[in-house]
N, C-alpha and C. Protein backbone atom coordinates (compact mmCIF):
# COMPACT_ATOMS: atom_id res chain seq x y z
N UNK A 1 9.20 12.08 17.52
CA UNK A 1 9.28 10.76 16.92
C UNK A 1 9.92 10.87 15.55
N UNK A 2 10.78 9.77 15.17
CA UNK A 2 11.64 9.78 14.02
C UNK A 2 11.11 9.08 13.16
N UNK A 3 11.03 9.51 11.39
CA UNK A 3 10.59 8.85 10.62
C UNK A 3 11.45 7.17 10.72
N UNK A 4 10.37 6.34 10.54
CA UNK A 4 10.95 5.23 9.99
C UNK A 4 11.86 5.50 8.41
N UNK A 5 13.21 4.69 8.54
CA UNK A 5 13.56 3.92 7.29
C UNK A 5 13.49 2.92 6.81
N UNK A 6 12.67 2.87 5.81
CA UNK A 6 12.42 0.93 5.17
C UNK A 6 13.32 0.90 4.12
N UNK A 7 14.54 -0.10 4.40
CA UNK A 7 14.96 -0.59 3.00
C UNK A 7 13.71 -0.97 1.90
N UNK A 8 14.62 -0.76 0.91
CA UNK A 8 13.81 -1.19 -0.37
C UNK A 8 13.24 -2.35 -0.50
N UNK A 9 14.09 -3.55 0.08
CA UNK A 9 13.15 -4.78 -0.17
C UNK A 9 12.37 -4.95 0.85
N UNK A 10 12.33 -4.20 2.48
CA UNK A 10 11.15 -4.14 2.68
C UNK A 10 10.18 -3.32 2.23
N UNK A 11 10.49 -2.62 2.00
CA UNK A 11 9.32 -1.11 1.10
C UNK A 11 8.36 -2.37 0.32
N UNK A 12 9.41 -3.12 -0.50
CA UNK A 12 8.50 -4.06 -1.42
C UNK A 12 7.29 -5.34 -0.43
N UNK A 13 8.17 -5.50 0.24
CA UNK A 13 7.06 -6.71 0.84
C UNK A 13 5.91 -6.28 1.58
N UNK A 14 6.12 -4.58 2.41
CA UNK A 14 5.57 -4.32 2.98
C UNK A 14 4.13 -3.72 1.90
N UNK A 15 4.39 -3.23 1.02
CA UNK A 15 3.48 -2.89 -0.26
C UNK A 15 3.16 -4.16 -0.66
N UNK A 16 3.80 -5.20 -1.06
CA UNK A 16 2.69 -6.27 -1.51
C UNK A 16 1.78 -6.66 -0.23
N UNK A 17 1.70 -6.48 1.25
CA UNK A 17 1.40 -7.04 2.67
C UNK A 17 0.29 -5.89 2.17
N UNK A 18 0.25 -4.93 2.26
CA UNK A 18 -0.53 -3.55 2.15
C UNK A 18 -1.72 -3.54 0.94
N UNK A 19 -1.10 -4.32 -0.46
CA UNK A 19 -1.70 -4.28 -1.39
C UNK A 19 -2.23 -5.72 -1.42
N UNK A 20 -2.07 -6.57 -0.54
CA UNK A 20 -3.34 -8.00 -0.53
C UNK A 20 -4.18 -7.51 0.59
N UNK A 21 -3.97 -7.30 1.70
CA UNK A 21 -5.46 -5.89 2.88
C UNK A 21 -6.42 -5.76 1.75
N UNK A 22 -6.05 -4.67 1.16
CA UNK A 22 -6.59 -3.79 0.17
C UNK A 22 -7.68 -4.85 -0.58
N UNK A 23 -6.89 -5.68 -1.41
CA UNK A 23 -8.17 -6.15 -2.16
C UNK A 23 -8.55 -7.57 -1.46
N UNK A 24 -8.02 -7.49 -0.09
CA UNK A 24 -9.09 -8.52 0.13
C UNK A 24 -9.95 -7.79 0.76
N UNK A 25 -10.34 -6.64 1.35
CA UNK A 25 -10.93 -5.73 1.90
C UNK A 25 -12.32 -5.31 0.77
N UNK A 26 -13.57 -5.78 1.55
CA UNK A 26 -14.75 -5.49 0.43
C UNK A 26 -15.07 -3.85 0.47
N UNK A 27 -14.45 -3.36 1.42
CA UNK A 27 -14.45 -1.62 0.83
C UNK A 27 -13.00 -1.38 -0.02
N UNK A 28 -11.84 -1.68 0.85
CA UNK A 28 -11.06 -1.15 0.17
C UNK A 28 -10.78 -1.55 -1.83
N UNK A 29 -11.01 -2.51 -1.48
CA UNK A 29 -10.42 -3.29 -2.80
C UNK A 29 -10.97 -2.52 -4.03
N UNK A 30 -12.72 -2.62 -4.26
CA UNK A 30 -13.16 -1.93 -5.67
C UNK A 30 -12.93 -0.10 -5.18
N UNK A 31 -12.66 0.29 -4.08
CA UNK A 31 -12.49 1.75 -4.08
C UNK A 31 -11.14 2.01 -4.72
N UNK A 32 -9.92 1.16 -4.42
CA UNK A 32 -8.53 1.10 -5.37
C UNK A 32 -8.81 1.18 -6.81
N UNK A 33 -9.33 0.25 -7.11
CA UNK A 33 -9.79 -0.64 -8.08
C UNK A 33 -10.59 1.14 -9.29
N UNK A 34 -11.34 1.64 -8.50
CA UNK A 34 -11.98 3.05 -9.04
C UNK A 34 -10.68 4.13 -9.09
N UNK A 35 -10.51 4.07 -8.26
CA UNK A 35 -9.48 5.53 -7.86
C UNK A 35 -8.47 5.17 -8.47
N UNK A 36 -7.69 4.19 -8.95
CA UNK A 36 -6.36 4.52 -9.82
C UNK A 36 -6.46 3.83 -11.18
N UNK A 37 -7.55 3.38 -11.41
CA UNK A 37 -8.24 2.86 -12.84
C UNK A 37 -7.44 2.23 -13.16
N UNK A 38 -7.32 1.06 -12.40
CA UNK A 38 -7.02 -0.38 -12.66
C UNK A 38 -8.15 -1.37 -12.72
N UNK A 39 -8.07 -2.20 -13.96
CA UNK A 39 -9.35 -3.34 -14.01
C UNK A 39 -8.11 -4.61 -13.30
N UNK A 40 -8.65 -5.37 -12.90
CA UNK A 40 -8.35 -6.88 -12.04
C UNK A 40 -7.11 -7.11 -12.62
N UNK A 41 -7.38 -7.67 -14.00
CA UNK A 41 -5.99 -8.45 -14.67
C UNK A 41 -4.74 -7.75 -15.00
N UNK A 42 -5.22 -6.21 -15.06
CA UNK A 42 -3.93 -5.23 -14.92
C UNK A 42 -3.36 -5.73 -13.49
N UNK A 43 -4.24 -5.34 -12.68
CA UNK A 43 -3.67 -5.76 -11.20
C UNK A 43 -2.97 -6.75 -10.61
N UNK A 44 -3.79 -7.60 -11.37
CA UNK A 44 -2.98 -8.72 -11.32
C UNK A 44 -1.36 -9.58 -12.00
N UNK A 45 -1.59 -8.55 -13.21
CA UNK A 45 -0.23 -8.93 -13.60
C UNK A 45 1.24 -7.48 -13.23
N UNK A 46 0.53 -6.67 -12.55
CA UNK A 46 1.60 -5.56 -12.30
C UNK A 46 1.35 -5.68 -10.73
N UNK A 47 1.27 -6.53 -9.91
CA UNK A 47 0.82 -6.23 -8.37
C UNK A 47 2.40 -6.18 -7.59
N UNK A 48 3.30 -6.52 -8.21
CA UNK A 48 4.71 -6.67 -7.98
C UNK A 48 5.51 -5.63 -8.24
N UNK A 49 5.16 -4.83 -9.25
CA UNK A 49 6.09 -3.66 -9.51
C UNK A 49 5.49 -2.13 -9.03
N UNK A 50 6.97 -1.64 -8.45
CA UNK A 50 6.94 -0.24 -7.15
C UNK A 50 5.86 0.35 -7.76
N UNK A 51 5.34 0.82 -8.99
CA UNK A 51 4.28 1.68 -9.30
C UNK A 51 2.94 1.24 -8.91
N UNK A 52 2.56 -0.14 -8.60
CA UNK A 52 1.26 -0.65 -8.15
C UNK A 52 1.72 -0.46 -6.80
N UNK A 53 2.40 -0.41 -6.30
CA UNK A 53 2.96 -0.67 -4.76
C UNK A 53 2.63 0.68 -4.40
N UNK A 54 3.37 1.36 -5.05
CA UNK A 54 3.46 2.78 -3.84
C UNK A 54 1.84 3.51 -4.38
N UNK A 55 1.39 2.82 -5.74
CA UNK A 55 0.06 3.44 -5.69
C UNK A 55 -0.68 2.90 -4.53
N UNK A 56 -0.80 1.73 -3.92
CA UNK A 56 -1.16 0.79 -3.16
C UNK A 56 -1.12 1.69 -1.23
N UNK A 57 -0.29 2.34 -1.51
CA UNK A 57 0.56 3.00 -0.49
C UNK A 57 0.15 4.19 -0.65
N UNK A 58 0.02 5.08 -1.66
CA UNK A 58 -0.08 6.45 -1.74
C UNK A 58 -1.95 6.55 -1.61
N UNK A 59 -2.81 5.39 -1.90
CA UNK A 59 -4.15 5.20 -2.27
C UNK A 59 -4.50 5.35 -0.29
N UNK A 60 -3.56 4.47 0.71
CA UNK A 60 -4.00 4.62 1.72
C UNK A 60 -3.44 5.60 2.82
N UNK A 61 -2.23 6.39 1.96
CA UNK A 61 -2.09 7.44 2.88
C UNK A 61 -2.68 8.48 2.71
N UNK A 62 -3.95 8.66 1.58
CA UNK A 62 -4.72 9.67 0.96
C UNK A 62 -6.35 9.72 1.90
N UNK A 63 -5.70 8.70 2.89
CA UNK A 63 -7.27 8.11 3.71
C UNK A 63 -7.12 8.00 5.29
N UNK A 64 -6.60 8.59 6.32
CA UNK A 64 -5.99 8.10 7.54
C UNK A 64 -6.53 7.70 8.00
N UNK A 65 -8.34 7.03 8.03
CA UNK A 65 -8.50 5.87 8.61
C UNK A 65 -8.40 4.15 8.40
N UNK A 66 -8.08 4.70 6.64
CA UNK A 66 -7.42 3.19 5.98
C UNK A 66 -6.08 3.32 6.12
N UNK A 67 -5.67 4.22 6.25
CA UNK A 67 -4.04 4.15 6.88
C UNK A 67 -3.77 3.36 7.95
N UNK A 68 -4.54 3.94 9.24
CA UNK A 68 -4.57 3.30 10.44
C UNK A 68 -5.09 1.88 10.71
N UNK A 69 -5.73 1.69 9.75
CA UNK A 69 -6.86 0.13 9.79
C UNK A 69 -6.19 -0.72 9.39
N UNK A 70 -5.09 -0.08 8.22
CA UNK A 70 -4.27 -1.42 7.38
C UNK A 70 -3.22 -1.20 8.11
N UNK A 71 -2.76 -0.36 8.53
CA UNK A 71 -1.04 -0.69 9.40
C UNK A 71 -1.70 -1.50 10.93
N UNK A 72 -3.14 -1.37 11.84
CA UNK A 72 -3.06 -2.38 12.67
C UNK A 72 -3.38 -3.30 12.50
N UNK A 73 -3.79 -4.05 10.91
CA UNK A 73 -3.82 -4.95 10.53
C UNK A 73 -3.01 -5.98 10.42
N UNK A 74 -2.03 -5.17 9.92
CA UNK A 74 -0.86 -5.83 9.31
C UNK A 74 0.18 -5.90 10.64
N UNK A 75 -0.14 -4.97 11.90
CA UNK A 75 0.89 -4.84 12.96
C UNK A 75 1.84 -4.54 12.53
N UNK A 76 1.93 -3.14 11.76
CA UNK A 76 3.28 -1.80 12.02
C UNK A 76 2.39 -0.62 12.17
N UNK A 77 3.49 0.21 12.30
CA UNK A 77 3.10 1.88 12.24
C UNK A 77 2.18 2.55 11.23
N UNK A 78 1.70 2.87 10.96
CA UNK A 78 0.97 4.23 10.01
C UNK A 78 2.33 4.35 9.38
N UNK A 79 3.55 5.35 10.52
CA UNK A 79 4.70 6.02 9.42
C UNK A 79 5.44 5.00 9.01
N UNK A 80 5.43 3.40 8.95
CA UNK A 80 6.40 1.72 8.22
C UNK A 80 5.28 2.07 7.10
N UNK A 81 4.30 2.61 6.58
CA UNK A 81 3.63 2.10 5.64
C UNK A 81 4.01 3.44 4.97
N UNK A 82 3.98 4.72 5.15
CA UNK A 82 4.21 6.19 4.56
C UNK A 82 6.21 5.79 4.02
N UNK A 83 7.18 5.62 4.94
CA UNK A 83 8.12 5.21 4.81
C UNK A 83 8.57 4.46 3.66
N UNK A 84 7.71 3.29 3.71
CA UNK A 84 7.90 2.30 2.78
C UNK A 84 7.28 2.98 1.09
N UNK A 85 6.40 3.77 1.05
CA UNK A 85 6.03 4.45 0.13
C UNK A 85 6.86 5.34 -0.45
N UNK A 86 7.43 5.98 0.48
CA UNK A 86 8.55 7.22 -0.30
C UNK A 86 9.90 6.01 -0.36
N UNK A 87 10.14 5.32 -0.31
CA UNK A 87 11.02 3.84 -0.56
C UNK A 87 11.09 3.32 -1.61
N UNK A 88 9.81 3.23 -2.08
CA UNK A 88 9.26 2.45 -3.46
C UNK A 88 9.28 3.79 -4.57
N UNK A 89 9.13 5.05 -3.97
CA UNK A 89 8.80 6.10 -4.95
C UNK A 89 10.41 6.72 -5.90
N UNK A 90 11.36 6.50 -5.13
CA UNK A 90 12.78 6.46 -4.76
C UNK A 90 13.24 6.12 -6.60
């Protein structure tokens, strides 16, 4: 199987799709929220730029059952969400 390629502006939508899961998710959200020591209003005013994104991305490929939970959430792959991460990291 061949890695996916995500253009960049999907890399982006697919990370903001990835990073609203996340905090609407009552596990995922305050476990982000701990692990990359972001308080809310940071989050909220950087939730758009690649460094919240691919943290957003790098936070759930560090987890492969929140990997798997948020890509059949969202209906793509595990590797559209890893893809889109090294996209945004770029």
């Amino acid at each position: 199987m061949t890695n996916p390629i995500v253009a960049p502006d999907d890399a982006e939508t697919l990370g903001l799709r990835a990073l609203a899961h996340i905090v609407g998710d009552a596990d995922l959200g305050p476990r982000f929220l701990d692990l990359t020591g972001l308080d809310v209003d940071t989050l909220r005013a950087r939730a758009g730029s690649s460094a919240v994104l691919s943290a957003a991305l790098g936070f759930l490929e560090a987890h492969e059952p929140s990997l798997i939970a948020t890509a059949a959430a969202l209906d793509v792959s595990p590797a559209a969400l890893t893809a889109a991460n090294r996209a945004l990291a770029r």
